[in-house]
C-alpha atoms as a PDB file:
ATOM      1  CA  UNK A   1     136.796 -36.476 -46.618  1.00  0.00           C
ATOM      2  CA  UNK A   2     137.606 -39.832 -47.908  1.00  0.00           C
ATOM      3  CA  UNK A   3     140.958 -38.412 -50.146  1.00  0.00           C
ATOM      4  CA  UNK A   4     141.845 -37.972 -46.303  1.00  0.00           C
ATOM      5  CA  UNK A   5     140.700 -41.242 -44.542  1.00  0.00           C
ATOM      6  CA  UNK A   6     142.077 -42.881 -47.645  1.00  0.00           C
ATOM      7  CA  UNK A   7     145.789 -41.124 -46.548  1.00  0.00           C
ATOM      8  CA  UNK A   8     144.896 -42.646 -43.252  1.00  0.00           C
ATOM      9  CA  UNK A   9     144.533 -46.067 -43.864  1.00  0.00           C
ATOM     10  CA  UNK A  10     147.362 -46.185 -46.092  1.00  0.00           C
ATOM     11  CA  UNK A  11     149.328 -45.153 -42.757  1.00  0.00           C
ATOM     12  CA  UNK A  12     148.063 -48.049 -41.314  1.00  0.00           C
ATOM     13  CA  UNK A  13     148.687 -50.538 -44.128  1.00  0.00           C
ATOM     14  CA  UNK A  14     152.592 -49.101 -43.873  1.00  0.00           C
ATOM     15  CA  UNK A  15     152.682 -49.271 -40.298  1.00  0.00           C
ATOM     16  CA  UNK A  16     151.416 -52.696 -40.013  1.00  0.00           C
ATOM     17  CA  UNK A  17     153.914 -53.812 -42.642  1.00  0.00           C
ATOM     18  CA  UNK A  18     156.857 -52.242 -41.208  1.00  0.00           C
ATOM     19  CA  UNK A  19     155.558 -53.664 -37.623  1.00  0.00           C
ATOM     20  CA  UNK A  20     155.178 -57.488 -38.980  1.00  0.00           C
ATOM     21  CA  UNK A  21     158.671 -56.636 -41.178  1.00  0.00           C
ATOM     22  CA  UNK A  22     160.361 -55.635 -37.793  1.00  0.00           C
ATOM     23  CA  UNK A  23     159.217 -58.906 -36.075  1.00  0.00           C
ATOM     24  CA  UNK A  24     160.229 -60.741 -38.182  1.00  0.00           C
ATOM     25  CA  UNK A  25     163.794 -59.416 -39.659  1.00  0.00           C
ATOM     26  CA  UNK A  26     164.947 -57.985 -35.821  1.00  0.00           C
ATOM     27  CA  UNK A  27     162.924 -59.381 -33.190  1.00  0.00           C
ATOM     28  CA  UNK A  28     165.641 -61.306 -31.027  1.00  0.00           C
ATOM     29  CA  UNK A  29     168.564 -60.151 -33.261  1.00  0.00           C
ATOM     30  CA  UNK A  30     171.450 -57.737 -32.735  1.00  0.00           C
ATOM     31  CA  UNK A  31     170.229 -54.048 -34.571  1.00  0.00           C
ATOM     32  CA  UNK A  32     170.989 -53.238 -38.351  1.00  0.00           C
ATOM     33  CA  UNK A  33     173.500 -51.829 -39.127  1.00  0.00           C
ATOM     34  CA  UNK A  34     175.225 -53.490 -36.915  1.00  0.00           C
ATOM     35  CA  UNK A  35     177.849 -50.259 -36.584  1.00  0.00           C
ATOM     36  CA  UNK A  36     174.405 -47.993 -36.235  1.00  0.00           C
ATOM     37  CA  UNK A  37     175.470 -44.862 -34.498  1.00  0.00           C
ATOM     38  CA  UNK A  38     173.237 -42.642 -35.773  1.00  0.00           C
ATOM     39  CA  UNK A  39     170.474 -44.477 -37.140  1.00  0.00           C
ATOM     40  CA  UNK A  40     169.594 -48.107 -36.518  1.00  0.00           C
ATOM     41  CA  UNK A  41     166.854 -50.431 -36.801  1.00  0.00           C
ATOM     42  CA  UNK A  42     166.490 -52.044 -33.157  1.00  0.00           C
ATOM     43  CA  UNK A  43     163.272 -54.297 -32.113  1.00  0.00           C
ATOM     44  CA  UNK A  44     161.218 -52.996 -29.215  1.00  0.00           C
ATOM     45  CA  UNK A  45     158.485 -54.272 -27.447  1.00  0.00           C
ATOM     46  CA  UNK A  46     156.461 -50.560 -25.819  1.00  0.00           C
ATOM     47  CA  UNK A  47     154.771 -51.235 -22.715  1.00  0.00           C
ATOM     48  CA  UNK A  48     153.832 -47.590 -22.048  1.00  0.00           C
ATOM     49  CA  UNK A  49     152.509 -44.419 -24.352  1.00  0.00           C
ATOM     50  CA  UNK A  50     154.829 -42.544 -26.938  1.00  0.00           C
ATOM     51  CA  UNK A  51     158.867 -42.377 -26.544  1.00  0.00           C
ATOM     52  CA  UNK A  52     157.826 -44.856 -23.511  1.00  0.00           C
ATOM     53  CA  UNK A  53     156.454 -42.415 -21.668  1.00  0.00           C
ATOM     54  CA  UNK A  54     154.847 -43.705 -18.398  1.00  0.00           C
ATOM     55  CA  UNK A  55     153.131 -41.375 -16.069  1.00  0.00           C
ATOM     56  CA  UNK A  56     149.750 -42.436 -16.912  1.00  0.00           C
ATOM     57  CA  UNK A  57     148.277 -45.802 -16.680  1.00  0.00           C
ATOM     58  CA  UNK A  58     147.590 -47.623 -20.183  1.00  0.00           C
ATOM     59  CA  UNK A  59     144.027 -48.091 -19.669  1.00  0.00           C
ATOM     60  CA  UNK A  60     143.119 -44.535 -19.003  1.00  0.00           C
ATOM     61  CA  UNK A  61     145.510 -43.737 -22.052  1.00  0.00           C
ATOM     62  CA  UNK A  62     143.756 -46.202 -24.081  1.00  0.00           C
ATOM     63  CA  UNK A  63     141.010 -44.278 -23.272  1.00  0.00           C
ATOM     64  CA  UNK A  64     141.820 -41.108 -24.026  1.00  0.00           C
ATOM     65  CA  UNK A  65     143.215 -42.764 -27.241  1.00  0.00           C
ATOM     66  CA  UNK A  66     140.096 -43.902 -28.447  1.00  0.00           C
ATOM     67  CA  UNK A  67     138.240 -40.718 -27.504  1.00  0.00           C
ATOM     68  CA  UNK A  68     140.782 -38.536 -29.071  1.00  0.00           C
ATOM     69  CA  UNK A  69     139.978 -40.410 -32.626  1.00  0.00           C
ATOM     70  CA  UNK A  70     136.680 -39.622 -32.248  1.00  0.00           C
ATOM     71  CA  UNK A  71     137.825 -35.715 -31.749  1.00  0.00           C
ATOM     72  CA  UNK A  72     140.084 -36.203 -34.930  1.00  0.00           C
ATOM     73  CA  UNK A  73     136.896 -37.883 -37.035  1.00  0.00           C
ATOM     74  CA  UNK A  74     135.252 -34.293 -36.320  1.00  0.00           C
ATOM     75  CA  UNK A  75     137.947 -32.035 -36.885  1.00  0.00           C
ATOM     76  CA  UNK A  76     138.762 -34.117 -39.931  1.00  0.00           C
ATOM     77  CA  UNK A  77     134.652 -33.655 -40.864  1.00  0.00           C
ATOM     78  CA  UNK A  78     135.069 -29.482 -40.212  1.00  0.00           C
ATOM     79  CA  UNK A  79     138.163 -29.177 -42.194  1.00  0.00           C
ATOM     80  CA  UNK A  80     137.700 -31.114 -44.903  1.00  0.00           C
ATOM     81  CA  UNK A  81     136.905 -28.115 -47.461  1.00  0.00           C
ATOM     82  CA  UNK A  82     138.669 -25.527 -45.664  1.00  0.00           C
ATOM     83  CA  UNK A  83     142.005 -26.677 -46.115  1.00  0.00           C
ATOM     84  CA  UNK A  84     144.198 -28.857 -46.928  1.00  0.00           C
ATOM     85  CA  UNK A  85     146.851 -28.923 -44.783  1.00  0.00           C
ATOM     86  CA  UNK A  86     144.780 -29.209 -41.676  1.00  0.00           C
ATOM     87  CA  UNK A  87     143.340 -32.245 -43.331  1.00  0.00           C
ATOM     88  CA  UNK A  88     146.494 -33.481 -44.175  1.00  0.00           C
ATOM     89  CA  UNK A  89     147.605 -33.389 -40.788  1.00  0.00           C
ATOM     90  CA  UNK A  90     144.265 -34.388 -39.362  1.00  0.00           C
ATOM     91  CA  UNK A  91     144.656 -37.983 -41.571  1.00  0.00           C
ATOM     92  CA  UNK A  92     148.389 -38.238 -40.277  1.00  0.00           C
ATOM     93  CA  UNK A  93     147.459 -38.196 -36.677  1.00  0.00           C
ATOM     94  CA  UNK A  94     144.377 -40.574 -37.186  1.00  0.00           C
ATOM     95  CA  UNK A  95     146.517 -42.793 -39.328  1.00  0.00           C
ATOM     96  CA  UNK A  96     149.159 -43.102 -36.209  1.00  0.00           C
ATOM     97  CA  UNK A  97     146.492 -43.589 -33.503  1.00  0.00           C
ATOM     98  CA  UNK A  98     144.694 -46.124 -35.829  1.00  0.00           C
ATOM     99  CA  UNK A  99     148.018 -48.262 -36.274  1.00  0.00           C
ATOM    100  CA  UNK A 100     149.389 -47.879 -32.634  1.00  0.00           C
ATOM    101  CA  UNK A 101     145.839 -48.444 -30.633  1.00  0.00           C
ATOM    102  CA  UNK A 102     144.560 -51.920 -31.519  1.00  0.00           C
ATOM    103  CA  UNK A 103     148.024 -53.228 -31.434  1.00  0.00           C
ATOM    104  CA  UNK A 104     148.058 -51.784 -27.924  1.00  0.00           C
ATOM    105  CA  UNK A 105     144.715 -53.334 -27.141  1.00  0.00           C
ATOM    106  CA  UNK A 106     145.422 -56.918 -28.493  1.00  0.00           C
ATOM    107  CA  UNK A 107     149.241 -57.174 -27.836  1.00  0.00           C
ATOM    108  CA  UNK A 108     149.599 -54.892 -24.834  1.00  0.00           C
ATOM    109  CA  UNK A 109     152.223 -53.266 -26.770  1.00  0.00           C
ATOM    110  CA  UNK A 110     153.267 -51.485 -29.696  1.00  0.00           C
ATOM    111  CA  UNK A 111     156.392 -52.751 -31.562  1.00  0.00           C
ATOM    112  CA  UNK A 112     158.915 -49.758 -31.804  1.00  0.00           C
ATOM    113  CA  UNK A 113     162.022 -50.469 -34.545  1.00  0.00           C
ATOM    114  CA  UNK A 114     163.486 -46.960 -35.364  1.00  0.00           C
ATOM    115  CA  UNK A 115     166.599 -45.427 -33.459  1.00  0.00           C
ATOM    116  CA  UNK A 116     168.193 -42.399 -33.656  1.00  0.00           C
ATOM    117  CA  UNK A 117     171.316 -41.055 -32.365  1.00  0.00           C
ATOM    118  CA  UNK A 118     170.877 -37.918 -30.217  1.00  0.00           C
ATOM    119  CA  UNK A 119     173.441 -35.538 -28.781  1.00  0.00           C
ATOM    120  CA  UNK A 120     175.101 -36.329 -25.727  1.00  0.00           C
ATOM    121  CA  UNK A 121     174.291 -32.639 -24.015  1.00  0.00           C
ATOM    122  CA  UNK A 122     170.551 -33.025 -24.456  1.00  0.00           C
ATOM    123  CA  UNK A 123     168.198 -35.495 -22.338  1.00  0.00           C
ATOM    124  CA  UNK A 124     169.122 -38.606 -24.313  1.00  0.00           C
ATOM    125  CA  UNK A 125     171.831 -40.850 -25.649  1.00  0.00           C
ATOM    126  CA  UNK A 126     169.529 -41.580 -28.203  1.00  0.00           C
ATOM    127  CA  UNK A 127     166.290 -40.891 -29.375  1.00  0.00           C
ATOM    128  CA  UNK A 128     163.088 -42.927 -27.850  1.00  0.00           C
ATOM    129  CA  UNK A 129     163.312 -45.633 -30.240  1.00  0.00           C
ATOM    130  CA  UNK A 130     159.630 -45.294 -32.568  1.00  0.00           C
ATOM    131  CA  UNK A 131     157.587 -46.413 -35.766  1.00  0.00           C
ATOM    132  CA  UNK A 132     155.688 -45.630 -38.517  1.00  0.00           C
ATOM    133  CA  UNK A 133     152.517 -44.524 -36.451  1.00  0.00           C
ATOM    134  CA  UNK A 134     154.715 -42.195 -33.930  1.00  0.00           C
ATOM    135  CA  UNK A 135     155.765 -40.445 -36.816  1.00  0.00           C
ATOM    136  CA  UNK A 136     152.597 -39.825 -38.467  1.00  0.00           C
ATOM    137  CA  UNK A 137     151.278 -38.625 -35.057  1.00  0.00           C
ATOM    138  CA  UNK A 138     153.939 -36.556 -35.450  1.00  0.00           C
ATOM    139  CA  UNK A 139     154.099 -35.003 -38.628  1.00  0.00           C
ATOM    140  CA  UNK A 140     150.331 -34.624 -38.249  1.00  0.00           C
ATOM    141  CA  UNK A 141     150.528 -32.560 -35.546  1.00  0.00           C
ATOM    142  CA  UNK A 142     153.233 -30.380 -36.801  1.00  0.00           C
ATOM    143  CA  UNK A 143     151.135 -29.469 -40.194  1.00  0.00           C
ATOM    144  CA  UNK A 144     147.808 -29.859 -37.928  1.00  0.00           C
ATOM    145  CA  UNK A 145     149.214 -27.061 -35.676  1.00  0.00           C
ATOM    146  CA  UNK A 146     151.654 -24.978 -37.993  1.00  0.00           C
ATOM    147  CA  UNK A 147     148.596 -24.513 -39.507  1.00  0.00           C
ATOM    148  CA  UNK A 148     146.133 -23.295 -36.363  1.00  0.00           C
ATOM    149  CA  UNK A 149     148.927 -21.548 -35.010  1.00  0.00           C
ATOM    150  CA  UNK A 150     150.441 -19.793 -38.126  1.00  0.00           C
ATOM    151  CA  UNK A 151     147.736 -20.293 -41.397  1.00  0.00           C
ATOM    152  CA  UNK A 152     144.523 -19.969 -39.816  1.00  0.00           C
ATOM    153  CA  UNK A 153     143.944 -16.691 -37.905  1.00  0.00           C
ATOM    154  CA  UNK A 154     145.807 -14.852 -40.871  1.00  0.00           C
ATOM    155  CA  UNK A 155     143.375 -16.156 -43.171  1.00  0.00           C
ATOM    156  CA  UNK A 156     140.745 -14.975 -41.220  1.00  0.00           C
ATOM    157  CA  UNK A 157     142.012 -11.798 -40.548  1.00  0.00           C
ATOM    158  CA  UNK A 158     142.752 -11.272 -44.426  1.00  0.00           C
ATOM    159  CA  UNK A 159     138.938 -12.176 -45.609  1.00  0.00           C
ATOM    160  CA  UNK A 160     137.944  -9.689 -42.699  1.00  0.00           C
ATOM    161  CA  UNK A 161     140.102  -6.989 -43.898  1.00  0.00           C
ATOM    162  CA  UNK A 162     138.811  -7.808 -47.644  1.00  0.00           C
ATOM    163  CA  UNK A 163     135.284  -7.556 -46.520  1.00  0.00           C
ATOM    164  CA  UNK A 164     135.802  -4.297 -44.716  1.00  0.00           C
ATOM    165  CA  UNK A 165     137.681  -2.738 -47.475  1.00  0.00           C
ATOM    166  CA  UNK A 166     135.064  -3.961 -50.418  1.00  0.00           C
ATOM    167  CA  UNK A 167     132.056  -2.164 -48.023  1.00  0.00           C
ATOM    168  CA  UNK A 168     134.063   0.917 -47.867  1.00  0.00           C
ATOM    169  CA  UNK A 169     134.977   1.110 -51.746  1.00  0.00           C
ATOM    170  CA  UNK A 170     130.914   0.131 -51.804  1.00  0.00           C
ATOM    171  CA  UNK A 171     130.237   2.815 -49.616  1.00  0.00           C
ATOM    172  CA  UNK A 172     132.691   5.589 -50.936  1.00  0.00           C
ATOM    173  CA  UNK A 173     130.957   5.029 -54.858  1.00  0.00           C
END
């Protein structure tokens, strides 16, 4: 388990830096490149929950937050010699919630510098701008869930069908 936590708190480490690089380097300046269309490096200052969602009041999602690394801490425990790639994606989310929450708690807000273009015909000019932690959240949950959704019951249903055909070949000699 501690390969994993340790792929967590490197997360952090590179979130934090690329938060207090962002501060620094953009904070009250125009965005880099400065002809950025698709991608850009733009300062923000995120009052509400991912992508700047707000439907839910920060408090009760600092809440959740909080209880949801607790969840993570036990999948992360049930996992950890099952699989790797649940792991892996376990550590990813953890890492994200562990370098967006207490910069939520202390600052009130969580510094966003990461801007992508998006096409016109879908719900945004561009992309929510985001960090280093919103991606891990996201990439965690990708492999986290690829995996329930498309690894897991297979497995399962592969070691079942193993066991069933080893007790027949048992049976049949």
């Amino acid at each position: 388990m501690l390969k994993f936590l340790s792929i967590s708190a490197i997360l952090v480490v590179l979130d934090h830096a690329t938060k207090y690089w962002a501060i620094v380097a953009l904070k009250g300046k125009h965005y880099w490149p400065a002809n950025g269309d698709l991608f850009r490096l733009d300062y923000a200052e995120n009052y509400n929950m991912i992508f700047s969602l707000s439907f839910i009041p920060m408090p009760l999602v600092n809440m959740m937050a909080i209880g949801a690394m607790g969840l993570l801490f036990y999948l992360l425990y049930q996992y950890k010699d099952k699989h790797v790639l649940p792991s892996v994606g376990l550590a990813f989310i953890l890492g994200g919630a562990f370098g967006n929450i207490p910069e939520r708690l202390i600052r009130g807000y969580v510094v966003d510098f990461i801007s992508f273009d998006w096409p016109d015909w879908l719900f945004f000019t561009r992309w929510p701008t985001f960090n280093v932690a919103d991606s891990a959240v996201n990439v965690g949950m990708i492999l986290y869930l690829g995996y329930v959704f498309f690894i897991e019951g297979k497995e399962e249903s592969s070691e079942q069908a193993s066991i069933v055909i080893d007790a027949e070949e048992s049976s049949t000699s």
